[in-house]
C-alpha atoms as a PDB file:
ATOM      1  CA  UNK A   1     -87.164  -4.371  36.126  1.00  0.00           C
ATOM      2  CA  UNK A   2     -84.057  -2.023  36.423  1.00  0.00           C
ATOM      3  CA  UNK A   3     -82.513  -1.298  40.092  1.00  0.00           C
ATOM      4  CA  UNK A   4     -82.402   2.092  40.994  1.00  0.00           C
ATOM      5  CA  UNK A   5     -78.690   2.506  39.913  1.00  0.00           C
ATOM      6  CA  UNK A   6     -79.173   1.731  36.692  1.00  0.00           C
ATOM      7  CA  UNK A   7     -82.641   3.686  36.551  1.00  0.00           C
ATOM      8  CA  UNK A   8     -80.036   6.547  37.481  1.00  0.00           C
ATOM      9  CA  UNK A   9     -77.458   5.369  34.966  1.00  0.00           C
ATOM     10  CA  UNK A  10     -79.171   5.498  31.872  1.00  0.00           C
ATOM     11  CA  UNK A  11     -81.026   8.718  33.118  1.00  0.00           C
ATOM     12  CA  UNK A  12     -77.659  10.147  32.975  1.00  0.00           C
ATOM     13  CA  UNK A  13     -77.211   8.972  29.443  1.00  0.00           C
ATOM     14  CA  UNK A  14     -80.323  10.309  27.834  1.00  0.00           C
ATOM     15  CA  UNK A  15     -79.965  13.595  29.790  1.00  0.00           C
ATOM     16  CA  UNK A  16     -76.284  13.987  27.914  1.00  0.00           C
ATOM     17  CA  UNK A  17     -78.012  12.814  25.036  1.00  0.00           C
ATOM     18  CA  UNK A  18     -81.231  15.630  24.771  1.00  0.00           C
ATOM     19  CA  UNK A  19     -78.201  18.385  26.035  1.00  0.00           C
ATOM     20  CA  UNK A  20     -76.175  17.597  22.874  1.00  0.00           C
ATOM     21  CA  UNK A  21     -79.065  17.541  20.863  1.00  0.00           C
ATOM     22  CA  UNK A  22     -80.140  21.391  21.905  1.00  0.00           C
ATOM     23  CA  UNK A  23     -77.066  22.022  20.965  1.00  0.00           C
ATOM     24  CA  UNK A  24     -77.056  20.526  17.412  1.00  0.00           C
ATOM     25  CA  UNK A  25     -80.492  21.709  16.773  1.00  0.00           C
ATOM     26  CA  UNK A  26     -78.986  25.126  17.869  1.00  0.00           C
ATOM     27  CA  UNK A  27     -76.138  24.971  15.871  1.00  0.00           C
ATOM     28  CA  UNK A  28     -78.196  23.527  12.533  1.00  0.00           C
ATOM     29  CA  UNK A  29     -80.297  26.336  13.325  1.00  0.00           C
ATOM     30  CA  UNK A  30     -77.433  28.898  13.084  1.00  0.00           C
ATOM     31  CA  UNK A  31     -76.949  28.307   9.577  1.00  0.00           C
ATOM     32  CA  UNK A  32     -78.260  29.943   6.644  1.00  0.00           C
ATOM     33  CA  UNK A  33     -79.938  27.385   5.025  1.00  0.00           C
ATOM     34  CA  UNK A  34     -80.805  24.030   7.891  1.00  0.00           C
ATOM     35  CA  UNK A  35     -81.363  20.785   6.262  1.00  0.00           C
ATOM     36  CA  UNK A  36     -85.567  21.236   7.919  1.00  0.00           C
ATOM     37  CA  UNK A  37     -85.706  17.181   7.669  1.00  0.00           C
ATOM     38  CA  UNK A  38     -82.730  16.500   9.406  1.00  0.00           C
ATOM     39  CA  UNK A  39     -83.713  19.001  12.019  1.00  0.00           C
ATOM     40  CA  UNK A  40     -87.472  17.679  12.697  1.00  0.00           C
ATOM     41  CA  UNK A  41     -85.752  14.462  12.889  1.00  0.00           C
ATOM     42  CA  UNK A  42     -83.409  16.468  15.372  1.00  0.00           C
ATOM     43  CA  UNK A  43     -86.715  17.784  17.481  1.00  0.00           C
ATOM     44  CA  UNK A  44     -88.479  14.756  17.240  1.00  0.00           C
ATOM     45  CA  UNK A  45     -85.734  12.515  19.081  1.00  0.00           C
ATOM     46  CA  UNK A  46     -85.464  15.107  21.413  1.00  0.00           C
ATOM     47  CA  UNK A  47     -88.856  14.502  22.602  1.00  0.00           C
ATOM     48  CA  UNK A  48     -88.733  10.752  22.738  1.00  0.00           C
ATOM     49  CA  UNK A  49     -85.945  11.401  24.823  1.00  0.00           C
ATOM     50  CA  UNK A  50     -87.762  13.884  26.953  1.00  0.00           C
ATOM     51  CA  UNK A  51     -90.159  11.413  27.392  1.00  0.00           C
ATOM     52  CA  UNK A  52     -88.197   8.707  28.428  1.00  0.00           C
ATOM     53  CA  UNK A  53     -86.575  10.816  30.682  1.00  0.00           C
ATOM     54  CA  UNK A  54     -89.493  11.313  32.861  1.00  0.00           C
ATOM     55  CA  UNK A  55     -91.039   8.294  32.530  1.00  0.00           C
ATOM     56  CA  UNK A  56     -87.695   7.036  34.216  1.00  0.00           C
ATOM     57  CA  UNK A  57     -87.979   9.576  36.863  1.00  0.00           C
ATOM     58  CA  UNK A  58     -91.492   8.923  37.626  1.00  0.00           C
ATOM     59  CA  UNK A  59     -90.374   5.537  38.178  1.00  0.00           C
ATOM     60  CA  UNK A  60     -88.195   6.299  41.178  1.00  0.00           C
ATOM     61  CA  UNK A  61     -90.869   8.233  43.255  1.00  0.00           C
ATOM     62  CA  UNK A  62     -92.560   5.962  45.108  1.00  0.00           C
ATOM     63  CA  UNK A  63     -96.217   5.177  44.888  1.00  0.00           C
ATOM     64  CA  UNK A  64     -98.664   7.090  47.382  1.00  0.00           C
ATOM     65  CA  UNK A  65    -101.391   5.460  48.764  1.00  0.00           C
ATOM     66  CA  UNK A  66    -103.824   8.396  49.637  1.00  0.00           C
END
C-alpha cells in the first residue's frame, strides 16, 4: 500500500504525463498527414492514464460509512 505522499507523488507524474500527451496528440494532429496508429496509440495511453489518475484519487478520499 502507498502512503499518501507518494499516492500524491506519482499523481503528479501521470498528471505531467496525460498534459504532454494533449499536447503531442495536438501537435500530431496539426499536421497534414498524422501517423493515425501512432496517434490511437497516443489516445489510448492517455486514457490508461486518465484512469489511473482517478483511481489514485479515489484512493485518498476516505471511505463513508452511511
Amino acid at each position: 500500500m502507498l502512503s499518501v505522499e507518494e499516492v500524491e507523488r506519482r499523481l503528479e507524474l501521470l498528471r505531467v504525463e496525460h498534459r504532454d500527451l494533449d499536447c503531442a496528440i495536438a501537435a500530431l494532429g496539426q499536421v497534414a498527414r498524422p501517423d493515425q496508429i501512432q496517434l490511437a496509440r497516443m489516445k489510448k495511453r492517455k486514457l490508461r492514464l486518465r484512469d489511473e489518475i482517478l483511481m489514485l484519487e479515489s484512493s485518498l478520499v476516505p471511505d463513508i460509512i452511511a
